[in-house]
N, C-alpha and C. Protein backbone atom coordinates (compact mmCIF):
# COMPACT_ATOMS: atom_id res chain seq x y z
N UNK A 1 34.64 28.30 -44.36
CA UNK A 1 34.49 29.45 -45.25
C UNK A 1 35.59 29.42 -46.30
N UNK A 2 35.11 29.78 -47.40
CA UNK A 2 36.21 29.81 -48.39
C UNK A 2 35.64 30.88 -49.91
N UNK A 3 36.69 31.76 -50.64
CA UNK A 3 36.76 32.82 -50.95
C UNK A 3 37.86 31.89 -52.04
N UNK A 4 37.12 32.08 -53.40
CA UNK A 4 38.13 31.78 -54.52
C UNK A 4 38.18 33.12 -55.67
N UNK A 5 39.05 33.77 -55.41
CA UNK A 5 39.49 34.22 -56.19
C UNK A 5 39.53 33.90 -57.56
N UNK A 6 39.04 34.18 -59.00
CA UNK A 6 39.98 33.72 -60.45
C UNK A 6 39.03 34.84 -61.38
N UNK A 7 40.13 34.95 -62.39
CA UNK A 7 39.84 35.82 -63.96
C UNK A 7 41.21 36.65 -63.99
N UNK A 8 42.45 36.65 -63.03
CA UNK A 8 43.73 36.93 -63.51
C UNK A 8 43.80 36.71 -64.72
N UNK A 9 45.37 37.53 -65.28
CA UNK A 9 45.59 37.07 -66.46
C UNK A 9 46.95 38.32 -66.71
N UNK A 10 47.40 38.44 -68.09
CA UNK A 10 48.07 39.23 -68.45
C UNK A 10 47.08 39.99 -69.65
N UNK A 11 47.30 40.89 -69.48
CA UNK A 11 46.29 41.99 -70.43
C UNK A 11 47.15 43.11 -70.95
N UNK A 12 47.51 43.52 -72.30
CA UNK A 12 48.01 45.07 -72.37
C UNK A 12 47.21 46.22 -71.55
N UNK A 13 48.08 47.55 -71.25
CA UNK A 13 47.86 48.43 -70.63
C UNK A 13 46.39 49.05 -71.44
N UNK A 14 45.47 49.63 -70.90
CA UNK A 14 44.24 49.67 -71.41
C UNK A 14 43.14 48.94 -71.66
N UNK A 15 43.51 47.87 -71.78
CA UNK A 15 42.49 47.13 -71.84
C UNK A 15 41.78 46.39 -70.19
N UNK A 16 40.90 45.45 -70.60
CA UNK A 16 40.09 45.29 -69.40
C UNK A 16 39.84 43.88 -68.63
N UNK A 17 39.66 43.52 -67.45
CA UNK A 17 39.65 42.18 -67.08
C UNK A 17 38.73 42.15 -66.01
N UNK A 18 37.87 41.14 -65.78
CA UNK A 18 37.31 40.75 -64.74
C UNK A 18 37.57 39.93 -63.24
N UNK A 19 37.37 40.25 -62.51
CA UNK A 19 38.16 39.42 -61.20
C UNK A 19 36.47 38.56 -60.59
N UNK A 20 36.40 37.40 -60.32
CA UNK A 20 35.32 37.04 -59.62
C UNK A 20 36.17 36.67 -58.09
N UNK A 21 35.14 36.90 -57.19
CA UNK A 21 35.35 36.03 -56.12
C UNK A 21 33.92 35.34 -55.32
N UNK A 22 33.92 33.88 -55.76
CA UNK A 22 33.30 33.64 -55.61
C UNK A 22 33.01 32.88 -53.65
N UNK A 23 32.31 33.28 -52.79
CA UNK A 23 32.44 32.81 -51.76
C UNK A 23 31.15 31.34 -51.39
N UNK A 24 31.53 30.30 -50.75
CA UNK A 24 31.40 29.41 -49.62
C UNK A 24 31.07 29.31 -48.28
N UNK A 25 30.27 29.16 -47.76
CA UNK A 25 30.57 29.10 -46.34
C UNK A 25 29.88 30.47 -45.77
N UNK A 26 29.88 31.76 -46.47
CA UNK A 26 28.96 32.60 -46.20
C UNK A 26 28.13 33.38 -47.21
N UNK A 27 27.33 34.26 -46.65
CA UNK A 27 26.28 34.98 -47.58
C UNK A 27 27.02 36.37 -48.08
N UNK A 28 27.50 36.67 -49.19
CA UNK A 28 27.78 37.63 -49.39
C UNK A 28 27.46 38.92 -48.80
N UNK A 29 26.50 38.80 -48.82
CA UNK A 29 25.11 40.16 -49.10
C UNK A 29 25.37 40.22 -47.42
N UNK A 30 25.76 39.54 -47.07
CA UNK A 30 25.94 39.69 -45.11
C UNK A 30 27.12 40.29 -44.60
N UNK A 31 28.09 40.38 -45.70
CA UNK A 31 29.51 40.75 -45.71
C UNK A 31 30.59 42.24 -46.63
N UNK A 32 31.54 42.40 -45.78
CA UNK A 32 32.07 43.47 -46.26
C UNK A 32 32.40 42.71 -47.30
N UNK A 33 32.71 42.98 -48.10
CA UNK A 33 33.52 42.31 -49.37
C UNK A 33 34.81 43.35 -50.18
N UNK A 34 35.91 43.19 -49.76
CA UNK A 34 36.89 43.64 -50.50
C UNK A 34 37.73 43.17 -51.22
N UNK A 35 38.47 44.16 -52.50
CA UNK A 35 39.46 43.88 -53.11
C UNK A 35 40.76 44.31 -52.72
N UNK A 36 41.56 43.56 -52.73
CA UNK A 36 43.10 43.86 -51.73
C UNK A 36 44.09 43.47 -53.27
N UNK A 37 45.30 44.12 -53.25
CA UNK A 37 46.36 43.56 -53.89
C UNK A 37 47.74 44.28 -53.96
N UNK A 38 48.47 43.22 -53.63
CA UNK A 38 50.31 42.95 -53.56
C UNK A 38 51.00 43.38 -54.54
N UNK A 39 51.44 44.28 -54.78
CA UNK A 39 52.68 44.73 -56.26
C UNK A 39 53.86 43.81 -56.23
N UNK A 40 55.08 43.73 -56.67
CA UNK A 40 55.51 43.14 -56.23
C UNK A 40 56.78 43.58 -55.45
N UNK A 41 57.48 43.15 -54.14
CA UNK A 41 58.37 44.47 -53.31
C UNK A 41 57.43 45.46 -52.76
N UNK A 42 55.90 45.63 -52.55
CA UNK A 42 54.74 46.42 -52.11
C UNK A 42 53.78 46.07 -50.65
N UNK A 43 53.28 46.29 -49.94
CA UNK A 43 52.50 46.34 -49.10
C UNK A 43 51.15 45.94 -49.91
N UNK A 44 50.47 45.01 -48.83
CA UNK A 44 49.16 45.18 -49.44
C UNK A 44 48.15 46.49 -49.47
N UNK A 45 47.29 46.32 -50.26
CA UNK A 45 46.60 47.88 -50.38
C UNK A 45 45.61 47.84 -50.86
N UNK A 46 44.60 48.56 -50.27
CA UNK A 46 43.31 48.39 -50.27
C UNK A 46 42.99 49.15 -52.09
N UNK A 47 42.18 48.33 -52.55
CA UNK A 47 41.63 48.46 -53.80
C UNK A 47 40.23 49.03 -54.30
N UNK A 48 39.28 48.36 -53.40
CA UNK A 48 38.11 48.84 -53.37
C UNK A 48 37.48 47.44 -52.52
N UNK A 49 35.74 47.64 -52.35
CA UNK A 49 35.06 47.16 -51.60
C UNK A 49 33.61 47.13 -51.72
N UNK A 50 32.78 46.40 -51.55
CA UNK A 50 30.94 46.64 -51.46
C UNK A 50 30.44 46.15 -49.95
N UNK A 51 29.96 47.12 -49.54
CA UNK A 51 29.47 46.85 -47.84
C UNK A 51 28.55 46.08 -48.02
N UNK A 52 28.30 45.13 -46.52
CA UNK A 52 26.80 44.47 -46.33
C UNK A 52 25.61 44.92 -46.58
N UNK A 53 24.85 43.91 -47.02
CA UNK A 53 23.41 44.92 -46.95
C UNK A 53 23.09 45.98 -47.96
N UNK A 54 23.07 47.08 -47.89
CA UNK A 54 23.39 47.58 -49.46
C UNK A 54 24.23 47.22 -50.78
N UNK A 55 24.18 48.40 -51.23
CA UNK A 55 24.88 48.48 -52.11
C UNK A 55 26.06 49.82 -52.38
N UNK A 56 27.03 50.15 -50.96
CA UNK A 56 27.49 51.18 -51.04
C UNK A 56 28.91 50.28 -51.38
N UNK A 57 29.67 51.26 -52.08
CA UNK A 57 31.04 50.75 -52.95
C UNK A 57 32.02 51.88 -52.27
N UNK A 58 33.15 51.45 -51.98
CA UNK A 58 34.61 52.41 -51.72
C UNK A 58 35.79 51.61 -52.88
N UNK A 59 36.69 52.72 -53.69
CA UNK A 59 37.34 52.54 -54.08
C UNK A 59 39.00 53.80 -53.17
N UNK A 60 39.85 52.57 -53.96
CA UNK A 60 41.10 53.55 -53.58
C UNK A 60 40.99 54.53 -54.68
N UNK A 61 41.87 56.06 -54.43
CA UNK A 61 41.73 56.69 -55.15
C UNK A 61 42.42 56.72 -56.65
N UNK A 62 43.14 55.48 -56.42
CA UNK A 62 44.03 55.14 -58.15
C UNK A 62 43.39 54.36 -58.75
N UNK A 63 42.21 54.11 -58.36
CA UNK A 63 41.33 53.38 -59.40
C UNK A 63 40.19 53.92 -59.48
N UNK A 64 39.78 55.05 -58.53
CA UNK A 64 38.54 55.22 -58.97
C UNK A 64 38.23 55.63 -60.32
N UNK A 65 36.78 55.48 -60.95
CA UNK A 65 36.50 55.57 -62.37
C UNK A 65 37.14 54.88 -63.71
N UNK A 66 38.14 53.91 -63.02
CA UNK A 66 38.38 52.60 -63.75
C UNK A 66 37.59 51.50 -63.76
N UNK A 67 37.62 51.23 -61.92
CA UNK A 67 37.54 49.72 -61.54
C UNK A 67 35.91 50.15 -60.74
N UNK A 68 35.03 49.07 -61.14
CA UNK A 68 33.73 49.01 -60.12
C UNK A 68 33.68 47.19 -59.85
N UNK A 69 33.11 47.70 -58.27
CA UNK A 69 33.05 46.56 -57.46
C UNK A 69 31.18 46.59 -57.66
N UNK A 70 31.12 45.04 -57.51
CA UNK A 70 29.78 44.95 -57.60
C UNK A 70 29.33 43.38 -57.18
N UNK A 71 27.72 42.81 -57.05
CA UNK A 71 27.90 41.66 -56.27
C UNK A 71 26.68 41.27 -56.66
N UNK A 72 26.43 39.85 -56.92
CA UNK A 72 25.90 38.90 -57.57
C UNK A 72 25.21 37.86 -56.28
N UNK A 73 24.38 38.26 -55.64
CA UNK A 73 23.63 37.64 -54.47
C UNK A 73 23.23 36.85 -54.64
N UNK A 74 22.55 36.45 -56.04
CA UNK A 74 22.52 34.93 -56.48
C UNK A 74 23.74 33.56 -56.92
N UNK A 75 24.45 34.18 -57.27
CA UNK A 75 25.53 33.61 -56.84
C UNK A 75 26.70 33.58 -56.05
N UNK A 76 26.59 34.23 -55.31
CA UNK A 76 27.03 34.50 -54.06
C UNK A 76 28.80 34.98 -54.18
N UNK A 77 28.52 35.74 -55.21
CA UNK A 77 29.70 36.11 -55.87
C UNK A 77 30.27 37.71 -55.69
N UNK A 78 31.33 38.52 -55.35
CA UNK A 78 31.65 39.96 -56.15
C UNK A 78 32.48 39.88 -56.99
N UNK A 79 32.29 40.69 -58.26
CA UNK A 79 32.81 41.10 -58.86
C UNK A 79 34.25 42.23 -58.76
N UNK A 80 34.89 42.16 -59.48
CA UNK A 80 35.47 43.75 -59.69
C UNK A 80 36.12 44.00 -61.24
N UNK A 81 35.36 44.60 -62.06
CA UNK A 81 35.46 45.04 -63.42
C UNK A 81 37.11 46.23 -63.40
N UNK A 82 37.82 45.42 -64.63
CA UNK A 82 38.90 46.60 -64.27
C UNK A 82 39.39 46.92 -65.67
N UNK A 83 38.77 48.29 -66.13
CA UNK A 83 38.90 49.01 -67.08
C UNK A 83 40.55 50.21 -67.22
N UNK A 84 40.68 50.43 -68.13
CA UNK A 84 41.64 50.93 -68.49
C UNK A 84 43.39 50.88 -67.39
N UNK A 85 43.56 49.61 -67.66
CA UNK A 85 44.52 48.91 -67.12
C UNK A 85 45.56 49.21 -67.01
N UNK A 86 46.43 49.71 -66.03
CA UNK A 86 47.65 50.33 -66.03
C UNK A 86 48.83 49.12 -65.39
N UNK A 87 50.27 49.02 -66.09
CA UNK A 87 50.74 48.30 -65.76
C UNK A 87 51.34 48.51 -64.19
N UNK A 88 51.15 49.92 -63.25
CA UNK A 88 51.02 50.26 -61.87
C UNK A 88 49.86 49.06 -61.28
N UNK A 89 49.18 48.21 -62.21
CA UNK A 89 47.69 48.04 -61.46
C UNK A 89 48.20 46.48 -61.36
N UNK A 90 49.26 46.17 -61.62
CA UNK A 90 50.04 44.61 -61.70
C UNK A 90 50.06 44.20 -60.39
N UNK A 91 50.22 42.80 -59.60
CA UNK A 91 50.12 42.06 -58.56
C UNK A 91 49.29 41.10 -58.52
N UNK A 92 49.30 40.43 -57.55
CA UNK A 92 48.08 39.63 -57.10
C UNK A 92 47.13 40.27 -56.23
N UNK A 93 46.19 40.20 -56.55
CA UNK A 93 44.49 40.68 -56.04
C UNK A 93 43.82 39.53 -55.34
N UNK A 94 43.99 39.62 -54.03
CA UNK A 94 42.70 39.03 -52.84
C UNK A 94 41.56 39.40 -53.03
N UNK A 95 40.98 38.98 -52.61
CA UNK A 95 39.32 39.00 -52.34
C UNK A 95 39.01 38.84 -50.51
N UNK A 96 38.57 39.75 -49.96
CA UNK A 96 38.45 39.59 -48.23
C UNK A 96 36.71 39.60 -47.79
N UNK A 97 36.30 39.06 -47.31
CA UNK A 97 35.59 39.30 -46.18
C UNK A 97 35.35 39.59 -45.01
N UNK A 98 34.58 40.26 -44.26
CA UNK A 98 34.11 40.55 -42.98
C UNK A 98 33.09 41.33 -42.73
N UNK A 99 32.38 41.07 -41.19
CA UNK A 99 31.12 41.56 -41.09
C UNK A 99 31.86 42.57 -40.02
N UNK A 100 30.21 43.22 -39.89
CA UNK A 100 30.16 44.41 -39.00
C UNK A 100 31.42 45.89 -39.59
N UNK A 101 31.53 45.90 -40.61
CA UNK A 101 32.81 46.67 -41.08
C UNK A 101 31.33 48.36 -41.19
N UNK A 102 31.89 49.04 -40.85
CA UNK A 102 31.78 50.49 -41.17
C UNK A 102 32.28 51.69 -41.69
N UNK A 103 31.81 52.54 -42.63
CA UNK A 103 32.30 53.54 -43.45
C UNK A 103 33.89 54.02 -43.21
N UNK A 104 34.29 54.03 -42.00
CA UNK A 104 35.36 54.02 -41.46
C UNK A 104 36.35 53.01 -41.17
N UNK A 105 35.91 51.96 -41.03
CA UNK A 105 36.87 50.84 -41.13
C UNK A 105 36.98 50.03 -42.03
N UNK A 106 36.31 50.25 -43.71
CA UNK A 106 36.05 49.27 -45.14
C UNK A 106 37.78 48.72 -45.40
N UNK A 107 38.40 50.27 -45.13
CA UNK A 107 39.74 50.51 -45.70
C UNK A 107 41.04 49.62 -44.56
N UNK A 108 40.39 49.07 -43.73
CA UNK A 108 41.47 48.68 -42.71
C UNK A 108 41.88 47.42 -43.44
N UNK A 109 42.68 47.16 -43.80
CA UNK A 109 42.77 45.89 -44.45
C UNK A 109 43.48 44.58 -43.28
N UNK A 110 44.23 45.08 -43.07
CA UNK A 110 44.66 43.94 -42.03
C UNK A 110 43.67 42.91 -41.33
N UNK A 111 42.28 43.88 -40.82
CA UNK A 111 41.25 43.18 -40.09
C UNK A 111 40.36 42.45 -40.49
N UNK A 112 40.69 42.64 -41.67
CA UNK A 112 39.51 41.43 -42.66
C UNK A 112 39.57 39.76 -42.34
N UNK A 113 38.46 39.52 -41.48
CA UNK A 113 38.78 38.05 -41.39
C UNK A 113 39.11 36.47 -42.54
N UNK A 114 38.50 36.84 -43.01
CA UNK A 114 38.73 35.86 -44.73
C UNK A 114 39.09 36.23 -45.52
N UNK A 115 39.82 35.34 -46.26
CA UNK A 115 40.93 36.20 -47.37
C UNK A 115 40.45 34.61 -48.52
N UNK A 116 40.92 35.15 -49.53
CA UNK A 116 41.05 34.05 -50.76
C UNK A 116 42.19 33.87 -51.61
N UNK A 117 42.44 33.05 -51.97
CA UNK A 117 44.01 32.65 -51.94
C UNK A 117 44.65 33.57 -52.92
N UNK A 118 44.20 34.65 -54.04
CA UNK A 118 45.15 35.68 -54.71
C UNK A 118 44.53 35.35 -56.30
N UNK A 119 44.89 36.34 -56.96
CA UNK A 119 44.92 35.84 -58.54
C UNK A 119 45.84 37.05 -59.13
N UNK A 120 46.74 36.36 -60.03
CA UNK A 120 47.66 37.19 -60.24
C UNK A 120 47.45 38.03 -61.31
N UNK A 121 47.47 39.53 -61.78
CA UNK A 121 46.91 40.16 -62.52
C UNK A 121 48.68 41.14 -63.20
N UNK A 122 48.28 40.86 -64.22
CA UNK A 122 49.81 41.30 -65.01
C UNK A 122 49.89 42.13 -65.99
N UNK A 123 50.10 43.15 -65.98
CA UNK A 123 49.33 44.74 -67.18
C UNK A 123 51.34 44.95 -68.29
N UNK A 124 50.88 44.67 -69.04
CA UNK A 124 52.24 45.21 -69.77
C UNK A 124 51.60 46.81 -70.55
N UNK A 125 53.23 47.14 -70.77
CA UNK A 125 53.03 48.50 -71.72
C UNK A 125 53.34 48.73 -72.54
């Protein structure tokens, strides 16, 4: 299994960037799919997410109505669109997988079995 992360970059504050993660080895559409990311001196922290099977989305609450997660079943890809860019929103951003995850456990981040190696995302002001 493998989870590549890329579309980092440095962007001024406000403006917008795309994150793909594209996965290997499994079916998206079968999987939790989350966005995770590291500040720097920070804990990791849950970002947002798109559950199996549907199409239900969780965001953290410092991004909601910025950032939407979304997923590309033909290419076996999620997205996460990240609009009005705050230089708070700086780190590297994972991409995780795992199955069987429920409304209650999207946000556990530790338990996510697959991870993808990071992409570093850099907001100036």
């Amino acid at each position: 299994v493998q989870l590549q992360a890329s579309g980092g970059g440095q962007v001024q504050a406000g403006g917008p960037l795309r994150l793909s993660c594209v996965a290997s080895g499994l079916t998206v559409s079968r999987y939790t799919v989350a966005w995770i990311r590291q500040a720097p001196g920070k804990e990791r922290e849950f970002v947002a997410a798109v559950k199996s099977g549907g199409s239900s989305t969780y965001y953290a609450d410092s991004v909601k109505g910025r950032f939407i997660v979304s997923r590309d079943n033909t290419k076996n890809t999620v997205y996460l669109q990240m609009n009005s860019l705050k230089p708070d929103d700086t780190g590297v951003y994972y991409c995780a997988a795992d199955r069987g995850r429920i409304t209650s456990t999207v946000r556990m981040i530790s338990d996510y079995n697959y991870w993808g190696q990071g992409t570093q995302v850099t907001v100036s002001s």
